[in-house]
C-alpha atoms as a PDB file:
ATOM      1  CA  UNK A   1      16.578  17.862   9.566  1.00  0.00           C
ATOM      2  CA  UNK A   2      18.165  14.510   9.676  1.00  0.00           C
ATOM      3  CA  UNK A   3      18.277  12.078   6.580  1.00  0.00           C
ATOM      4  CA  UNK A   4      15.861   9.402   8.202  1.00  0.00           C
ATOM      5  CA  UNK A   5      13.019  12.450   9.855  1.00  0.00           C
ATOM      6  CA  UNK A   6      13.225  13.053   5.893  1.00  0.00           C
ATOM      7  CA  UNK A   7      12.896  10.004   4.743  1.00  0.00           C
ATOM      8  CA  UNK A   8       9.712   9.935   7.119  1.00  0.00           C
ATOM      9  CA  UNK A   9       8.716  13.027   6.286  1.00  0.00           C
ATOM     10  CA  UNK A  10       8.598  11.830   2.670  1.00  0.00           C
ATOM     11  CA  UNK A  11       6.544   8.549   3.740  1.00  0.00           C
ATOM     12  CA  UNK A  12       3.815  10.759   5.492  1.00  0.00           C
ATOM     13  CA  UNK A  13       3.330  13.464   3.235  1.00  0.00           C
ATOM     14  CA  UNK A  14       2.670  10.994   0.279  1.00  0.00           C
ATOM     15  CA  UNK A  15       0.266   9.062   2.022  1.00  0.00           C
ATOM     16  CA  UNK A  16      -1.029  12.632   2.804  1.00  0.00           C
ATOM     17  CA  UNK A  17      -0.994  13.283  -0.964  1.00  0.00           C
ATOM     18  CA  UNK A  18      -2.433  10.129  -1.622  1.00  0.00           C
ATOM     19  CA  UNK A  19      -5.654  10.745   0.670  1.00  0.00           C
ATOM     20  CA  UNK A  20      -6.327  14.046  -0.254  1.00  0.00           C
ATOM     21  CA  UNK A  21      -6.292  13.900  -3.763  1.00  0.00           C
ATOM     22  CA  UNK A  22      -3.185  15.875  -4.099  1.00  0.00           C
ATOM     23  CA  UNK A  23      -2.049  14.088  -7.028  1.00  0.00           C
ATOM     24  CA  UNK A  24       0.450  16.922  -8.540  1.00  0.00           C
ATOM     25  CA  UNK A  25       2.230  17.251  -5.105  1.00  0.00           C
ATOM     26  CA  UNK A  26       1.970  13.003  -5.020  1.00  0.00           C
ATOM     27  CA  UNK A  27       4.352  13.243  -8.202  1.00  0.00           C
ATOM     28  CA  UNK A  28       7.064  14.900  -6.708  1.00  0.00           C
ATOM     29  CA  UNK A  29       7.805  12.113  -3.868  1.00  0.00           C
ATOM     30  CA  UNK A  30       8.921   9.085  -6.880  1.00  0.00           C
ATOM     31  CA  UNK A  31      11.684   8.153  -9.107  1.00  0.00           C
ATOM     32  CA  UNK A  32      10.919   8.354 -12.870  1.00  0.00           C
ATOM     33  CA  UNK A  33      11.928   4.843 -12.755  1.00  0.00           C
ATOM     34  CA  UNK A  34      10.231   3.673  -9.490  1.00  0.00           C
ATOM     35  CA  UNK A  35       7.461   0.544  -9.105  1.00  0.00           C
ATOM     36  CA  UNK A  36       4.463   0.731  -7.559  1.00  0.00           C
ATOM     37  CA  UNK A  37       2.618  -2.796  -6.081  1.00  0.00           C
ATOM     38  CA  UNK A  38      -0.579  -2.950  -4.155  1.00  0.00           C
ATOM     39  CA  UNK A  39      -3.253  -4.731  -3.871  1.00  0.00           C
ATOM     40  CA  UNK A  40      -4.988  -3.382  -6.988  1.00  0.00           C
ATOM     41  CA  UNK A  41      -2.169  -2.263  -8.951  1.00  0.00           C
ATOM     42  CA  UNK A  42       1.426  -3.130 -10.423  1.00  0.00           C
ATOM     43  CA  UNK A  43       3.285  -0.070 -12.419  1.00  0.00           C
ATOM     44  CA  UNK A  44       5.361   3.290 -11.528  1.00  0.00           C
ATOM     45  CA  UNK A  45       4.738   5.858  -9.771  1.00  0.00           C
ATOM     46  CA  UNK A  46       3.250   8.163 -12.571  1.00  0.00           C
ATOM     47  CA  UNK A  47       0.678   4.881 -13.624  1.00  0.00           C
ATOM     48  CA  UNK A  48      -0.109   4.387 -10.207  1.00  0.00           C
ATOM     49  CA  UNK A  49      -1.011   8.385 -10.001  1.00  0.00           C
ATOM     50  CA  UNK A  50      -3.397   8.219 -12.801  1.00  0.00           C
ATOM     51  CA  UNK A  51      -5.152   4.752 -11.746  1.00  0.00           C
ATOM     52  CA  UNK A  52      -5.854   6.673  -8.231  1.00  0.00           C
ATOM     53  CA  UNK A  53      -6.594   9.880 -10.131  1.00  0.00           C
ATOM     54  CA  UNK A  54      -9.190   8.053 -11.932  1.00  0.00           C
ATOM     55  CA  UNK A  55     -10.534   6.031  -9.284  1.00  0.00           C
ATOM     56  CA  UNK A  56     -11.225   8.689  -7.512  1.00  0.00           C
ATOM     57  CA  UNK A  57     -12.845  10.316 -10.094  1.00  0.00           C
ATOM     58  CA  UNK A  58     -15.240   7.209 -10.860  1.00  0.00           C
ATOM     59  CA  UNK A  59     -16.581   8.122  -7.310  1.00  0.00           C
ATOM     60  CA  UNK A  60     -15.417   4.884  -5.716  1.00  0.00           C
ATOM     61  CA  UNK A  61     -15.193   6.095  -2.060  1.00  0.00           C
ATOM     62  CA  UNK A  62     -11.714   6.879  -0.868  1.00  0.00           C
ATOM     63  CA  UNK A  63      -9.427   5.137   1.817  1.00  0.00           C
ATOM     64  CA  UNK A  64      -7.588   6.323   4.940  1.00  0.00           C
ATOM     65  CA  UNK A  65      -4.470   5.312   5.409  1.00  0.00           C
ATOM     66  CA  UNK A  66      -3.890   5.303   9.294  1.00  0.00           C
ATOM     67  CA  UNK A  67       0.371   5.077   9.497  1.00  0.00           C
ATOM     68  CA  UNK A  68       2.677   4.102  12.035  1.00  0.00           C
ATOM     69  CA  UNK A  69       6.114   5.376  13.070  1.00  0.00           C
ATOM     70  CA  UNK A  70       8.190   3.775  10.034  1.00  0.00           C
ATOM     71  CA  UNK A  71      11.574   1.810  10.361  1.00  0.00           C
ATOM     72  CA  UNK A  72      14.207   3.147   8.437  1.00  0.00           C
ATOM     73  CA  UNK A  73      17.422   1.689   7.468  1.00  0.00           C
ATOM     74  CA  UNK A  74      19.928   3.962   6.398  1.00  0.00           C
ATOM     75  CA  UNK A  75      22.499   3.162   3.334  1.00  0.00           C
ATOM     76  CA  UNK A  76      24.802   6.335   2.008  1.00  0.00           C
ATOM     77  CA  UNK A  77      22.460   7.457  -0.434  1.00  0.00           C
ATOM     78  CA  UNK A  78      19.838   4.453   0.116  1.00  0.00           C
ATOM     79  CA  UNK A  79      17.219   3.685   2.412  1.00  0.00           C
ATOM     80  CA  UNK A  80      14.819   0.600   3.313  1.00  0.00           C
ATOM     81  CA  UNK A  81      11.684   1.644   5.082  1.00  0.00           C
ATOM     82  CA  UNK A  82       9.044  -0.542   6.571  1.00  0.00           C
ATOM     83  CA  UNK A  83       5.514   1.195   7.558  1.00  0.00           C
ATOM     84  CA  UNK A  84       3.047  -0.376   9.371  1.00  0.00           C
ATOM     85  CA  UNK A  85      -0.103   1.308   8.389  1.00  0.00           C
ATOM     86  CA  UNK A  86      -4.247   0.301   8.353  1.00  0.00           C
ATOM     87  CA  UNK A  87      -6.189   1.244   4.857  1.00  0.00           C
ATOM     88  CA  UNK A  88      -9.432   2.068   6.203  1.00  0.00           C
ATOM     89  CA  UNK A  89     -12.617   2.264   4.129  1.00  0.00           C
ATOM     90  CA  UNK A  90     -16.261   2.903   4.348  1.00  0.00           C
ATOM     91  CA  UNK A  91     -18.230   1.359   1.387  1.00  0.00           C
ATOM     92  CA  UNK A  92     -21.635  -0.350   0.588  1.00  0.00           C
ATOM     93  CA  UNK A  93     -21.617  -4.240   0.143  1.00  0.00           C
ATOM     94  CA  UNK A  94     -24.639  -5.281  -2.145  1.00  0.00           C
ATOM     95  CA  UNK A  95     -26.466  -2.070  -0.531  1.00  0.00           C
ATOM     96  CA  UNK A  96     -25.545  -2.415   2.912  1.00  0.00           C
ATOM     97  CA  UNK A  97     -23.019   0.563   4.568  1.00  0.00           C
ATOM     98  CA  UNK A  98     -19.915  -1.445   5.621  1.00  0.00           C
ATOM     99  CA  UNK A  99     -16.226  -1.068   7.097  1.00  0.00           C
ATOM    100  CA  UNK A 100     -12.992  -2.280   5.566  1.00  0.00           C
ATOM    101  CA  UNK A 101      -9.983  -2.193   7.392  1.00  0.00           C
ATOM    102  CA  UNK A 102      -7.409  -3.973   6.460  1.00  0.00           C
ATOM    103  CA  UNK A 103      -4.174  -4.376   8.317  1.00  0.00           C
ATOM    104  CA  UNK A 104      -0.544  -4.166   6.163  1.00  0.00           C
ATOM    105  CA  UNK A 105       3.142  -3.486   6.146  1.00  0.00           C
ATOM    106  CA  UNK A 106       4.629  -1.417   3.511  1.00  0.00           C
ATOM    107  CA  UNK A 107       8.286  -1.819   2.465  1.00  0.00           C
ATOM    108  CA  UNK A 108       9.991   1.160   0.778  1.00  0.00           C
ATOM    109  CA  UNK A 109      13.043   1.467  -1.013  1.00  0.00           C
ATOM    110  CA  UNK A 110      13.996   5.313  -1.366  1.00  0.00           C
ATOM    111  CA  UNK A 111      17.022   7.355  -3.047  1.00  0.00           C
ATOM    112  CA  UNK A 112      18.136  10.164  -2.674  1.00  0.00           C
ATOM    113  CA  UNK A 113      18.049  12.407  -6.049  1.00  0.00           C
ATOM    114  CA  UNK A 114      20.307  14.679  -6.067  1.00  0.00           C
ATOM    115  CA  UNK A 115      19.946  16.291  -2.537  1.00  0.00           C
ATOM    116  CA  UNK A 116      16.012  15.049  -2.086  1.00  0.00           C
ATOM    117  CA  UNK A 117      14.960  11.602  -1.209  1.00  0.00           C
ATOM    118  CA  UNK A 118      12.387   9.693  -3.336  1.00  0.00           C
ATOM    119  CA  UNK A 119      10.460   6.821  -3.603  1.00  0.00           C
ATOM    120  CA  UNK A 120      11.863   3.865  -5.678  1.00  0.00           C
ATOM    121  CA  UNK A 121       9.711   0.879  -4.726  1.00  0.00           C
ATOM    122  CA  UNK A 122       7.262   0.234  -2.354  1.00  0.00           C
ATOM    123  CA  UNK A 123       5.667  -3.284  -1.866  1.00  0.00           C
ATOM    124  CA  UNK A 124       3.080  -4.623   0.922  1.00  0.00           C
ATOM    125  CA  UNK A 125       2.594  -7.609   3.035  1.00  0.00           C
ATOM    126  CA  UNK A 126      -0.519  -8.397   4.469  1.00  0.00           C
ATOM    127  CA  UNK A 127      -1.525  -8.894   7.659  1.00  0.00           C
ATOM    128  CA  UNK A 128      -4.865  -9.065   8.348  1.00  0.00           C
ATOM    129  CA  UNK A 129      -8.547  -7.868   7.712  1.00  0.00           C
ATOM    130  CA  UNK A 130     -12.062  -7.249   8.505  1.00  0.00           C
ATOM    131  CA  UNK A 131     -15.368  -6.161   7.130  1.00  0.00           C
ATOM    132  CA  UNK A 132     -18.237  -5.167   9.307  1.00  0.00           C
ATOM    133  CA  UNK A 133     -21.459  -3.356   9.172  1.00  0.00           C
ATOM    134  CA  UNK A 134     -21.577   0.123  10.274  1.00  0.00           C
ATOM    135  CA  UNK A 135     -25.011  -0.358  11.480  1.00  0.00           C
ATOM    136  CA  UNK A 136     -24.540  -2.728  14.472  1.00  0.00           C
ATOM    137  CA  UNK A 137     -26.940  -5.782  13.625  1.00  0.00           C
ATOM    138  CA  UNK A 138     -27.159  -5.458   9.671  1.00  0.00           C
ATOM    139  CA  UNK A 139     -26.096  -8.341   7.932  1.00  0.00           C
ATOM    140  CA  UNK A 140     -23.741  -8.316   5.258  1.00  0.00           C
ATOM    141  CA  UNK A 141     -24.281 -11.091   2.483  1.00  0.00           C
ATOM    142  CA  UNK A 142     -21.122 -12.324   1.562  1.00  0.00           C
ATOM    143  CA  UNK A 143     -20.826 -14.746  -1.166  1.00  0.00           C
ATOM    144  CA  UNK A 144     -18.835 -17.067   0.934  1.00  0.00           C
ATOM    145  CA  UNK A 145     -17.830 -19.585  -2.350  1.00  0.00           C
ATOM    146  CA  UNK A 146     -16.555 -16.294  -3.605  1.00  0.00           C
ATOM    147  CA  UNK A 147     -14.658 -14.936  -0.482  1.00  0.00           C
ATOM    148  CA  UNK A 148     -12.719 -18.252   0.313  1.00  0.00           C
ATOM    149  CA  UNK A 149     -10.988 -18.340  -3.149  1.00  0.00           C
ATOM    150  CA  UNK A 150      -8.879 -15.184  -1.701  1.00  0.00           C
ATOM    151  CA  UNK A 151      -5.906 -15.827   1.317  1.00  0.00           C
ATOM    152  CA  UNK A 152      -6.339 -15.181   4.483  1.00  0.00           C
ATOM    153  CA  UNK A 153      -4.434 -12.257   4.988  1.00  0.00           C
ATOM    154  CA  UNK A 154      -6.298 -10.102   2.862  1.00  0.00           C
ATOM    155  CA  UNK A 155      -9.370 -11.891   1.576  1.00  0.00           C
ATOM    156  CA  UNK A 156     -12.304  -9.137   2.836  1.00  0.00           C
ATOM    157  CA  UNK A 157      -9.666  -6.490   0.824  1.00  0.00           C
ATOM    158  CA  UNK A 158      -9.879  -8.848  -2.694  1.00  0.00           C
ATOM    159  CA  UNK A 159     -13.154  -9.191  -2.379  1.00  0.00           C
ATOM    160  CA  UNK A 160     -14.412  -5.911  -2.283  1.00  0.00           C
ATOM    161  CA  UNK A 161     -11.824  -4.837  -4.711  1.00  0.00           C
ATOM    162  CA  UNK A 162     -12.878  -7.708  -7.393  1.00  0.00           C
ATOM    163  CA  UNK A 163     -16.909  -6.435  -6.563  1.00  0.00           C
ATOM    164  CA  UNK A 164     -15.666  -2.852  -7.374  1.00  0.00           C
ATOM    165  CA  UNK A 165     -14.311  -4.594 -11.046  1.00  0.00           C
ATOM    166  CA  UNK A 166     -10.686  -4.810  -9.679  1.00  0.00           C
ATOM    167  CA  UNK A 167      -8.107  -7.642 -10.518  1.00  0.00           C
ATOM    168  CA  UNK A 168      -6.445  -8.763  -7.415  1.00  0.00           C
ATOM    169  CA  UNK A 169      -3.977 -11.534  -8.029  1.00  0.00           C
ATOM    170  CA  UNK A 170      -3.309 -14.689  -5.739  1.00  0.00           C
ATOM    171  CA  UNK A 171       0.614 -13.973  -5.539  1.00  0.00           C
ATOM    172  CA  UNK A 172       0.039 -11.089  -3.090  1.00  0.00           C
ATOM    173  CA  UNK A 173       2.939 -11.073   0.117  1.00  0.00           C
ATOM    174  CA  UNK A 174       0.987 -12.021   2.793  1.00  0.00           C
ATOM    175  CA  UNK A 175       1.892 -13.525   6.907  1.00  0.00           C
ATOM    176  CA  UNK A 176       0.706 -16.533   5.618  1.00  0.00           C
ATOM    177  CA  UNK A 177       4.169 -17.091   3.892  1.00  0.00           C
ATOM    178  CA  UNK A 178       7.111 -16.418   6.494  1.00  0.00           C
ATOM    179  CA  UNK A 179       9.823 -18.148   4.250  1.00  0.00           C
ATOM    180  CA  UNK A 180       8.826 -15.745   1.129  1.00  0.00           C
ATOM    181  CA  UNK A 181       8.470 -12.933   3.632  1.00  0.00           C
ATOM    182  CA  UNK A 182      11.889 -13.794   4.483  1.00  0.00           C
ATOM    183  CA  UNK A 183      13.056 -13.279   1.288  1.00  0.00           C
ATOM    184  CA  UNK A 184      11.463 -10.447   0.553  1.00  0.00           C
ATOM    185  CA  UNK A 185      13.202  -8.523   3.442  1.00  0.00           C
ATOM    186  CA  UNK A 186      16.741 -10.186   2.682  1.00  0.00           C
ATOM    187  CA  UNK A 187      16.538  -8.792  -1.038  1.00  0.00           C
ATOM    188  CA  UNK A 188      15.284  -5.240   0.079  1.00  0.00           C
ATOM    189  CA  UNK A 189      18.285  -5.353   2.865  1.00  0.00           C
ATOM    190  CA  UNK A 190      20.707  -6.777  -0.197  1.00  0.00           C
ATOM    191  CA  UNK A 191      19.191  -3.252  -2.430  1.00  0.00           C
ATOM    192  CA  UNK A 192      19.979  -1.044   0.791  1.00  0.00           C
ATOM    193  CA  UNK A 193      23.996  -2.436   0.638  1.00  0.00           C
ATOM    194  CA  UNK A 194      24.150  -1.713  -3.018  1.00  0.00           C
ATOM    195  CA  UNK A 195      26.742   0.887  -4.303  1.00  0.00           C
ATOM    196  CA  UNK A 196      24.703   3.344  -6.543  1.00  0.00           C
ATOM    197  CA  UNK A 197      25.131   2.459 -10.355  1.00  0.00           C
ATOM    198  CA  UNK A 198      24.748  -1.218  -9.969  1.00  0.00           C
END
């Protein structure tokens, strides 16, 4: 198997992980070192582990995480991924049964340990989402005053996260900012030309 159908091999089968509850096979795919940002969370892999493991196991309902073939770019002993991917989600809204789907791009940085790949960093930008009732004519009451204090690429996403007791911060990369997007994939391409021990 080639480096980069590992390298996507390792993308898939931690989403996989992630999904499925697999959370001591989830461990094995990240650096001790590596950091973990998503909507909800900021921390390494190992925090970001136990935050799902408990989330889960508060009975919040899980996600599906619908991937994309992923982009890699290929370093020596570095790699910079980008995965387009949808987080889907069925939940209730104040009662009513509702879809989340919310539509982002995730931006790994992976080394190689020794002679397996793992996850350093991953990061998203977001796109786009949508809410909608499962039952077709239910009406969803959405605190609008509440929804519009969130940014357009991910506002439905913060606000169901922030009614589940969730922080989600305004800082978030989202399409709404090309110039920081910019920057954000100059730095990870500036990481990927690294030598290792800088």
């Amino acid at each position: 198997m080639s480096d980069i159908e590992e390298i996507s091999q390792l993308i898939l089968r931690e989403r996989q992980a992630r999904d499925q509850g697999w959370w001591d096979r989830m461990a094995d795919y990240y650096h001790a070192d590596s950091l973990i940002e998503v909507s909800w969370f900021k921390g390494t892999g190992a925090e970001f582990i136990e935050q799902s493991r408990k989330t889960a196991n508060g009975g919040r309902p899980p996600g599906t995480h619908r991937l994309s073939p992923p982009a890699v770019h290929l370093n020596g002993d570095r790699a910079f991924a980008e995965v387009p991917m949808a987080l889907e989600q069925r939940l209730r809204v104040d009662g009513v049964a509702a879809d989340l789907v919310a539509a982002v791009r995730v931006l790994y940085r992976i080394r190689r340990a020794k002679t397996d790949w793992k996850i350093q960093a991953t990061v998203c930008v977001y796109g786009r989402d949508t809410l909608t009732a499962v039952v077709p004519g239910t009406t969803i009451d959405i605190d609008e005053e509440k929804l519009n204090r969130y940014r357009e690429p991910y506002r439905f996403l913060a606000y169901c996260l922030t009614k589940d007791g969730h922080t989600v911060t305004d800082d978030l990369y989202g399409d709404d900012e090309p110039e920081r997007i910019a920057q954000l994939y100059q730095a990870a391409f500036d990481w990927l030309q690294e030598k290792e021990g800088r």
